[in-house]
C-alpha atoms as a PDB file:
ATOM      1  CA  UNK A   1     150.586 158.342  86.391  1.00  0.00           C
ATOM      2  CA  UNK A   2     150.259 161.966  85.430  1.00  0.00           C
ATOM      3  CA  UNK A   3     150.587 164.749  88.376  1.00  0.00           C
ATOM      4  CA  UNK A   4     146.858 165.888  86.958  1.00  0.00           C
ATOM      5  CA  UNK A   5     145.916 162.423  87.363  1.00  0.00           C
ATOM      6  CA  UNK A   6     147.078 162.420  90.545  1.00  0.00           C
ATOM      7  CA  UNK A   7     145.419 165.257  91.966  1.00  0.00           C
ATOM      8  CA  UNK A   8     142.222 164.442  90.814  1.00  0.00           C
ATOM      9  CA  UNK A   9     142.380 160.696  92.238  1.00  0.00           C
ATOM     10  CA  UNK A  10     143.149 162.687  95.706  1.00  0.00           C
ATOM     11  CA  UNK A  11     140.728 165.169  95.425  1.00  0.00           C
ATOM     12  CA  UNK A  12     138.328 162.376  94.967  1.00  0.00           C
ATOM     13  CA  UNK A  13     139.342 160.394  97.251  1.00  0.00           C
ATOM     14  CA  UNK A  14     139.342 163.371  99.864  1.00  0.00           C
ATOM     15  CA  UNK A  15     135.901 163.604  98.551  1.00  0.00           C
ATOM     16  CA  UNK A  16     134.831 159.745  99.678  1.00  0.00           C
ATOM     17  CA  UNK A  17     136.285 160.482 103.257  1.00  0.00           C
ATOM     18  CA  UNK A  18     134.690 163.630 103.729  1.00  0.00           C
ATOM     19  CA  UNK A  19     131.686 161.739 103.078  1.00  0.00           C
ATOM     20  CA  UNK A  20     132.597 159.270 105.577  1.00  0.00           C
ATOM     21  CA  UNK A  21     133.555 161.553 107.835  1.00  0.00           C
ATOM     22  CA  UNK A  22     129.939 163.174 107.853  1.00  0.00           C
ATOM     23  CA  UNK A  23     127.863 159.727 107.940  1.00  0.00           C
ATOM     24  CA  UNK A  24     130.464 158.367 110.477  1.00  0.00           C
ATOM     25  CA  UNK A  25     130.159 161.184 113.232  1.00  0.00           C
ATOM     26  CA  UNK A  26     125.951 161.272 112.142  1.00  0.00           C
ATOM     27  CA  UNK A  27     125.276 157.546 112.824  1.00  0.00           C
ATOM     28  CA  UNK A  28     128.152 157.592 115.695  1.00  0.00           C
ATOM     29  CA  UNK A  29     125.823 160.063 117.719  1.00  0.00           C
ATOM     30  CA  UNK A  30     123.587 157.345 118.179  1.00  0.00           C
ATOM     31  CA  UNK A  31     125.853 154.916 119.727  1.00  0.00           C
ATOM     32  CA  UNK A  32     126.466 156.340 123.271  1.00  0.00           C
ATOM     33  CA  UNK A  33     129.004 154.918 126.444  1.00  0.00           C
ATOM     34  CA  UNK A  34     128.188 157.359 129.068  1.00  0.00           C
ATOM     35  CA  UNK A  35     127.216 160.904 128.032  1.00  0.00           C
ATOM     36  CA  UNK A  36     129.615 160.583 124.751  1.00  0.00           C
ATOM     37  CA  UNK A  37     128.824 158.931 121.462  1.00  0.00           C
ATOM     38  CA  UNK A  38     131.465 156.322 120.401  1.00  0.00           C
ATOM     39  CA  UNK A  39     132.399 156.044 116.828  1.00  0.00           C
ATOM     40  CA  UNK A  40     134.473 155.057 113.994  1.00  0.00           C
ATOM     41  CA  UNK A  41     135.219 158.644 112.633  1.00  0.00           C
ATOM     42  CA  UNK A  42     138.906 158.742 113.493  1.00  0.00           C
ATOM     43  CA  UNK A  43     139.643 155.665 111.177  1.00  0.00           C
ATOM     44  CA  UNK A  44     139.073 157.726 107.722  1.00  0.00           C
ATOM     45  CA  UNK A  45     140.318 160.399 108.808  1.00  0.00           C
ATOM     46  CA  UNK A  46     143.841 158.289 109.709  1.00  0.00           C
ATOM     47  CA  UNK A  47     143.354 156.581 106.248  1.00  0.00           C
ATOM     48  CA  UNK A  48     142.686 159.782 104.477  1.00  0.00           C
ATOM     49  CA  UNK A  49     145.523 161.114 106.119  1.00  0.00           C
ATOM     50  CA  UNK A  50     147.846 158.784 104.902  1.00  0.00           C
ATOM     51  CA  UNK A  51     146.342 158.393 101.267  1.00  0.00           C
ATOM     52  CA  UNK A  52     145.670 161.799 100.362  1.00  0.00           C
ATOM     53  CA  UNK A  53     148.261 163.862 102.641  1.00  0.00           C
ATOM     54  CA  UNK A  54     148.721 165.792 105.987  1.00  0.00           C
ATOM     55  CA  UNK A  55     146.304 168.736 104.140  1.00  0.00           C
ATOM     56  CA  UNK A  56     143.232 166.450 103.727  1.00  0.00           C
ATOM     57  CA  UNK A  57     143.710 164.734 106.729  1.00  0.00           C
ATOM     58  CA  UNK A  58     143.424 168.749 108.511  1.00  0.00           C
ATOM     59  CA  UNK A  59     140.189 168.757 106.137  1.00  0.00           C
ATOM     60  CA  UNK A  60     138.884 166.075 107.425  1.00  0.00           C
ATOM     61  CA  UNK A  61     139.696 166.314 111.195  1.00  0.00           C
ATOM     62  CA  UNK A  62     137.576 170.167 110.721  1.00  0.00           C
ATOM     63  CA  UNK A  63     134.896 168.555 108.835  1.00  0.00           C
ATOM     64  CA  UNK A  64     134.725 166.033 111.950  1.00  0.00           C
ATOM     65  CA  UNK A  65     134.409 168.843 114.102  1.00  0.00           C
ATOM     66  CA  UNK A  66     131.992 170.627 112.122  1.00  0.00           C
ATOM     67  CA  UNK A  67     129.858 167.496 112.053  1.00  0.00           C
ATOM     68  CA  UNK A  68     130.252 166.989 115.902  1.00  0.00           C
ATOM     69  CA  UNK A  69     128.832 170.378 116.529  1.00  0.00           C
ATOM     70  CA  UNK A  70     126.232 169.827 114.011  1.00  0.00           C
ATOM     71  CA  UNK A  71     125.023 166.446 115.517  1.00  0.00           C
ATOM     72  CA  UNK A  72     124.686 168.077 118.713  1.00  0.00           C
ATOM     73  CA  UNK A  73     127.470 165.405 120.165  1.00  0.00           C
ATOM     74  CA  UNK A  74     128.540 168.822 121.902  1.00  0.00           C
ATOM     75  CA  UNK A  75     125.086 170.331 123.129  1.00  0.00           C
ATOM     76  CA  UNK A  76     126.344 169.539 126.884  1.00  0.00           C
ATOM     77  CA  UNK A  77     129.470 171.752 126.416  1.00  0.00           C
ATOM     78  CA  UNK A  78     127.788 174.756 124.115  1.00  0.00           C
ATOM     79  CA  UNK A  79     125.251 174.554 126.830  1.00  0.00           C
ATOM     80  CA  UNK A  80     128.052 176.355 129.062  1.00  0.00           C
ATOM     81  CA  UNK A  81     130.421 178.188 126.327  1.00  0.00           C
ATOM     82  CA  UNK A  82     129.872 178.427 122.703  1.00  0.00           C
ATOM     83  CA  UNK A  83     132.872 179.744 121.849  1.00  0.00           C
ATOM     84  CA  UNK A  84     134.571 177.406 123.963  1.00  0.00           C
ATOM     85  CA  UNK A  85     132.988 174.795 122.458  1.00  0.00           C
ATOM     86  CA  UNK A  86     133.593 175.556 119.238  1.00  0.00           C
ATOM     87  CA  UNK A  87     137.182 176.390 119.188  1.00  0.00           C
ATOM     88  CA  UNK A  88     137.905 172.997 121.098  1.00  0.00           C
ATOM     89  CA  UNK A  89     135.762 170.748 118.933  1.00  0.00           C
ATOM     90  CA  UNK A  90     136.955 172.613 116.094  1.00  0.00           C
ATOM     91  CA  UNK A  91     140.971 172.602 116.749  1.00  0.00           C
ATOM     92  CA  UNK A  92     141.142 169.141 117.980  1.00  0.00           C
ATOM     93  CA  UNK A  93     139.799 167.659 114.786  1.00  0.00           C
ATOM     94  CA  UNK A  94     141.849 169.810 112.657  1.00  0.00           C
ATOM     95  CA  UNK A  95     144.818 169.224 114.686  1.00  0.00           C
ATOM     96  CA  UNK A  96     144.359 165.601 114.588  1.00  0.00           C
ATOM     97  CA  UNK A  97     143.665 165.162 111.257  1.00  0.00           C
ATOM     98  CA  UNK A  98     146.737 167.027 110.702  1.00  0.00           C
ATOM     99  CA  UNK A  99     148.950 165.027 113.183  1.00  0.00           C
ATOM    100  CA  UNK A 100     148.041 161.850 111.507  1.00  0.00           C
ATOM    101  CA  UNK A 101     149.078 162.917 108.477  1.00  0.00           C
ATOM    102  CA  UNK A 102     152.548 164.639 109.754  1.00  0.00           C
ATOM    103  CA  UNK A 103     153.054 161.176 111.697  1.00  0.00           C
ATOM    104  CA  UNK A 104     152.288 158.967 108.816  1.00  0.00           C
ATOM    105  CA  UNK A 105     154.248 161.039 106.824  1.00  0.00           C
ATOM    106  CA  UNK A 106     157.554 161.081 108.634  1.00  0.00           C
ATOM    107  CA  UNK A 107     157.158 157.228 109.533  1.00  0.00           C
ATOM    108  CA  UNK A 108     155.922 155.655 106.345  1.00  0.00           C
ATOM    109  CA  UNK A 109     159.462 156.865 105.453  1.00  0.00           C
ATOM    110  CA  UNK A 110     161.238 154.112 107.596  1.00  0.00           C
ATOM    111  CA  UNK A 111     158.151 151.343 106.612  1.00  0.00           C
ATOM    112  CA  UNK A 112     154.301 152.095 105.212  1.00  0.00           C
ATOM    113  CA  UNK A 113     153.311 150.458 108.507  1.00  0.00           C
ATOM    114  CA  UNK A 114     154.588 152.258 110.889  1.00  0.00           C
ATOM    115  CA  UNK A 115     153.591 155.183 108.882  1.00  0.00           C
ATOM    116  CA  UNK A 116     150.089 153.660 108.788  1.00  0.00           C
ATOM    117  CA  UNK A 117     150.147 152.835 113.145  1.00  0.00           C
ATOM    118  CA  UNK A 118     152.047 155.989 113.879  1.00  0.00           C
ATOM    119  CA  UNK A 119     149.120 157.646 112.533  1.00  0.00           C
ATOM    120  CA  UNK A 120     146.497 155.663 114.322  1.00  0.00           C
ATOM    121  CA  UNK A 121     147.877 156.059 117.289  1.00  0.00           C
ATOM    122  CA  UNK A 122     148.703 160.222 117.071  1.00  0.00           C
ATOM    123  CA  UNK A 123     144.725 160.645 116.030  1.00  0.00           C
ATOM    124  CA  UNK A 124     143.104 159.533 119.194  1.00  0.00           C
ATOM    125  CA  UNK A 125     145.891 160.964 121.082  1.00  0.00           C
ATOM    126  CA  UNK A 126     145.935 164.306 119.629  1.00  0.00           C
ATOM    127  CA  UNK A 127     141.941 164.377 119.670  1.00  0.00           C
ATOM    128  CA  UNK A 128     141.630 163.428 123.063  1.00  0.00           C
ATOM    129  CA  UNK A 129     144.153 165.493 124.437  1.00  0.00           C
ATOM    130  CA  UNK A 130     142.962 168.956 122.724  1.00  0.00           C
ATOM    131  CA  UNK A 131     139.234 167.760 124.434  1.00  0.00           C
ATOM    132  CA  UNK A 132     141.106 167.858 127.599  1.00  0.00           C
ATOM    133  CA  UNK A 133     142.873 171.282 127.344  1.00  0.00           C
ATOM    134  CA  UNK A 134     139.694 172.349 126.537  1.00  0.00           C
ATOM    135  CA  UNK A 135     137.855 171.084 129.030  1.00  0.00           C
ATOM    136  CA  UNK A 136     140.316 172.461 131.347  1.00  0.00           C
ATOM    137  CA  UNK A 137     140.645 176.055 129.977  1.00  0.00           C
ATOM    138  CA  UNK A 138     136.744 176.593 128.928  1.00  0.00           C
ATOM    139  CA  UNK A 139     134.846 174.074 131.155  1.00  0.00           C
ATOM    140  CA  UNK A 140     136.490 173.592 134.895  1.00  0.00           C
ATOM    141  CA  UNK A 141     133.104 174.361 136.697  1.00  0.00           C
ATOM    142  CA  UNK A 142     131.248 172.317 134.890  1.00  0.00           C
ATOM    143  CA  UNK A 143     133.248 169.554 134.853  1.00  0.00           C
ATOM    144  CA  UNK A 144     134.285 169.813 138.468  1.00  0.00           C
ATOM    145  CA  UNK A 145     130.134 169.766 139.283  1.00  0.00           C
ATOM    146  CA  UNK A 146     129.746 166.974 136.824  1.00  0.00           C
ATOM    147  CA  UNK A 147     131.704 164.938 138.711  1.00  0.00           C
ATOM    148  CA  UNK A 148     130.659 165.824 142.325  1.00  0.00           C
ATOM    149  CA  UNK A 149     127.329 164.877 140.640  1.00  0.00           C
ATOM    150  CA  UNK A 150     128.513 161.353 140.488  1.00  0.00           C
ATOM    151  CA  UNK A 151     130.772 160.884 143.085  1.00  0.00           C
ATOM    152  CA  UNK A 152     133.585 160.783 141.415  1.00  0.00           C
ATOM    153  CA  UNK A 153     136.808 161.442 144.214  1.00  0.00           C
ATOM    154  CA  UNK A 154     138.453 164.687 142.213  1.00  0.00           C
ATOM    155  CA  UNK A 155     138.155 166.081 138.740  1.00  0.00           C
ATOM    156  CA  UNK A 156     141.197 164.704 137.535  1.00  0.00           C
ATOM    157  CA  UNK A 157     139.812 161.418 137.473  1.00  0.00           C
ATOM    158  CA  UNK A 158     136.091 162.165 136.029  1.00  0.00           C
ATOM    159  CA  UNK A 159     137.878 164.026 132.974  1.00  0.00           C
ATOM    160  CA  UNK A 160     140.089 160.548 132.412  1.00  0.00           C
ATOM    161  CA  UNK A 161     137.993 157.648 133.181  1.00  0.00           C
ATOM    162  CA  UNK A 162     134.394 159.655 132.923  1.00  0.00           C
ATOM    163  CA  UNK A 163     134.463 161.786 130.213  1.00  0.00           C
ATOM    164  CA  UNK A 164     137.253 160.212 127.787  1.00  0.00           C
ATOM    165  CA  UNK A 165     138.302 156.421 129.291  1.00  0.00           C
ATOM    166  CA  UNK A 166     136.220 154.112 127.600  1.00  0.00           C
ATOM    167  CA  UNK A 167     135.946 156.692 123.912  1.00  0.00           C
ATOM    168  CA  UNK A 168     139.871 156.986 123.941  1.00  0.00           C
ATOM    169  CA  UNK A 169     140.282 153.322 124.314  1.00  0.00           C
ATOM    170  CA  UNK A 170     137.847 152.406 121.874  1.00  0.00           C
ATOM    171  CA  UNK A 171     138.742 154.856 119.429  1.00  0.00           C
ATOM    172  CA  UNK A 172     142.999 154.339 119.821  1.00  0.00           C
ATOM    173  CA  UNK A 173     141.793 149.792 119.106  1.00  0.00           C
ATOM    174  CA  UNK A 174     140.012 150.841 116.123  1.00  0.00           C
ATOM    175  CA  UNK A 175     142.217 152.822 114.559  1.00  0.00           C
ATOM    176  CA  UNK A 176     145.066 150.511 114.849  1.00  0.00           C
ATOM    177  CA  UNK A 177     143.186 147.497 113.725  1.00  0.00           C
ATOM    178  CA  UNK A 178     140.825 148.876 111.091  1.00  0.00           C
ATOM    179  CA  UNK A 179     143.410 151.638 109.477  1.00  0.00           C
ATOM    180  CA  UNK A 180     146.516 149.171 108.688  1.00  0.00           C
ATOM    181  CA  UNK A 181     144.175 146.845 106.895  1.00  0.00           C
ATOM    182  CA  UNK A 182     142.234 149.086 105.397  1.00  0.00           C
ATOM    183  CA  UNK A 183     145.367 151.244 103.760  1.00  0.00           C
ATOM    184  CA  UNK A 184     146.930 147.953 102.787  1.00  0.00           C
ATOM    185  CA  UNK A 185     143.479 146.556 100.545  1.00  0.00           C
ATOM    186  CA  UNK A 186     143.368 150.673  99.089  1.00  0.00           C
ATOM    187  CA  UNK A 187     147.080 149.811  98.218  1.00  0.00           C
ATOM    188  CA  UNK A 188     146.597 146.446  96.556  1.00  0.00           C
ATOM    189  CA  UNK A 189     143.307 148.074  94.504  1.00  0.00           C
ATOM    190  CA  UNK A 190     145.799 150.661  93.328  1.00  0.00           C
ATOM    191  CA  UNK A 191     148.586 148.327  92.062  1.00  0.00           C
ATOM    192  CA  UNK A 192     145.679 146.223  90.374  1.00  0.00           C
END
């Protein structure tokens, strides 16, 4: 296959999961666990990741958090600190996005799937952990109130089983189910 060819097919295809992305975080809004919308929007961007490259998966992970703060997933939080707000929901997507692709990249060298797992794993990781720092450098007070509010023993715990517990969990299962299987059919359409 030509390098042109090439390109294009990964342009497109960065194309598809940019789409994705956007309906994915849209629809996910809807679908709440507590306070926070659950959704499937890691799982393209891992796959993209790992199909197109570390540089669309950073695409996608900022068009995730563009789409977050457009579905108003992050009204609570802007409520208290735009800026705040933005640069978290902003960075972690980019960053995780990124991270999958690094991780798939330097794995998939040793075996596609544990390229392909690597990557669903450092998504949700990377993601949730970049909410936390945020939380922790932009939205203490809140989050400390938050959690008086429901009677949660210390902060520490609200952040971890209130605000991300049940999302991380859901989101970390998803991607390592859905992604392997999904990058394995995109890989036997290809050789076909």
């Amino acid at each position: 296959m030509s390098n042109v060819k090439k390109q294009t097919q990964k342009l497109a295809l960065g194309a598809l999961f940019t789409a994705l992305v956007i309906v994915l975080q849209v629809l996910g809004a809807f679908v709440r666990f507590g306070p926070f919308s659950i959704s499937l929007v890691l799982v393209p961007i891992v796959i993209g990741s790992a199909v197109c490259g570390y540089k669309i998966g950073a695409w996608l992970g900022f068009v995730f958090g563009a789409a977050v703060l457009i579905s108003g997933d992050a009204a609570a939080f802007l409520a208290v600190d735009v800026l705040g707000t933005i640069l978290t929901v902003l960075i972690k997507g980019t960053l995780c996005g990124l991270a999958a692709g690094l991780a798939y990249k330097a794995f998939s060298r040793v075996n596609t799937f544990l390229g392909v797992v690597s990557a669903a794993l450092v998504c949700p990781i990377v993601n949730t952990g970049i909410f936390l720092v945020g939380c922790f450098l932009f939205f203490m007070e809140p989050v400390t109130a938050w959690a008086a509010a429901l009677n949660f023993e210390n902060v520490g715990s609200y952040m971890i089983f209130g605000l991300v517990g049940g999302n991380f969990l859901f989101e970390l299962g998803a991607n390592i189910v859905l992604a392997p299987v999904i990058i394995r059919l995109i890989k036997l359409i290809r050789k076909s």
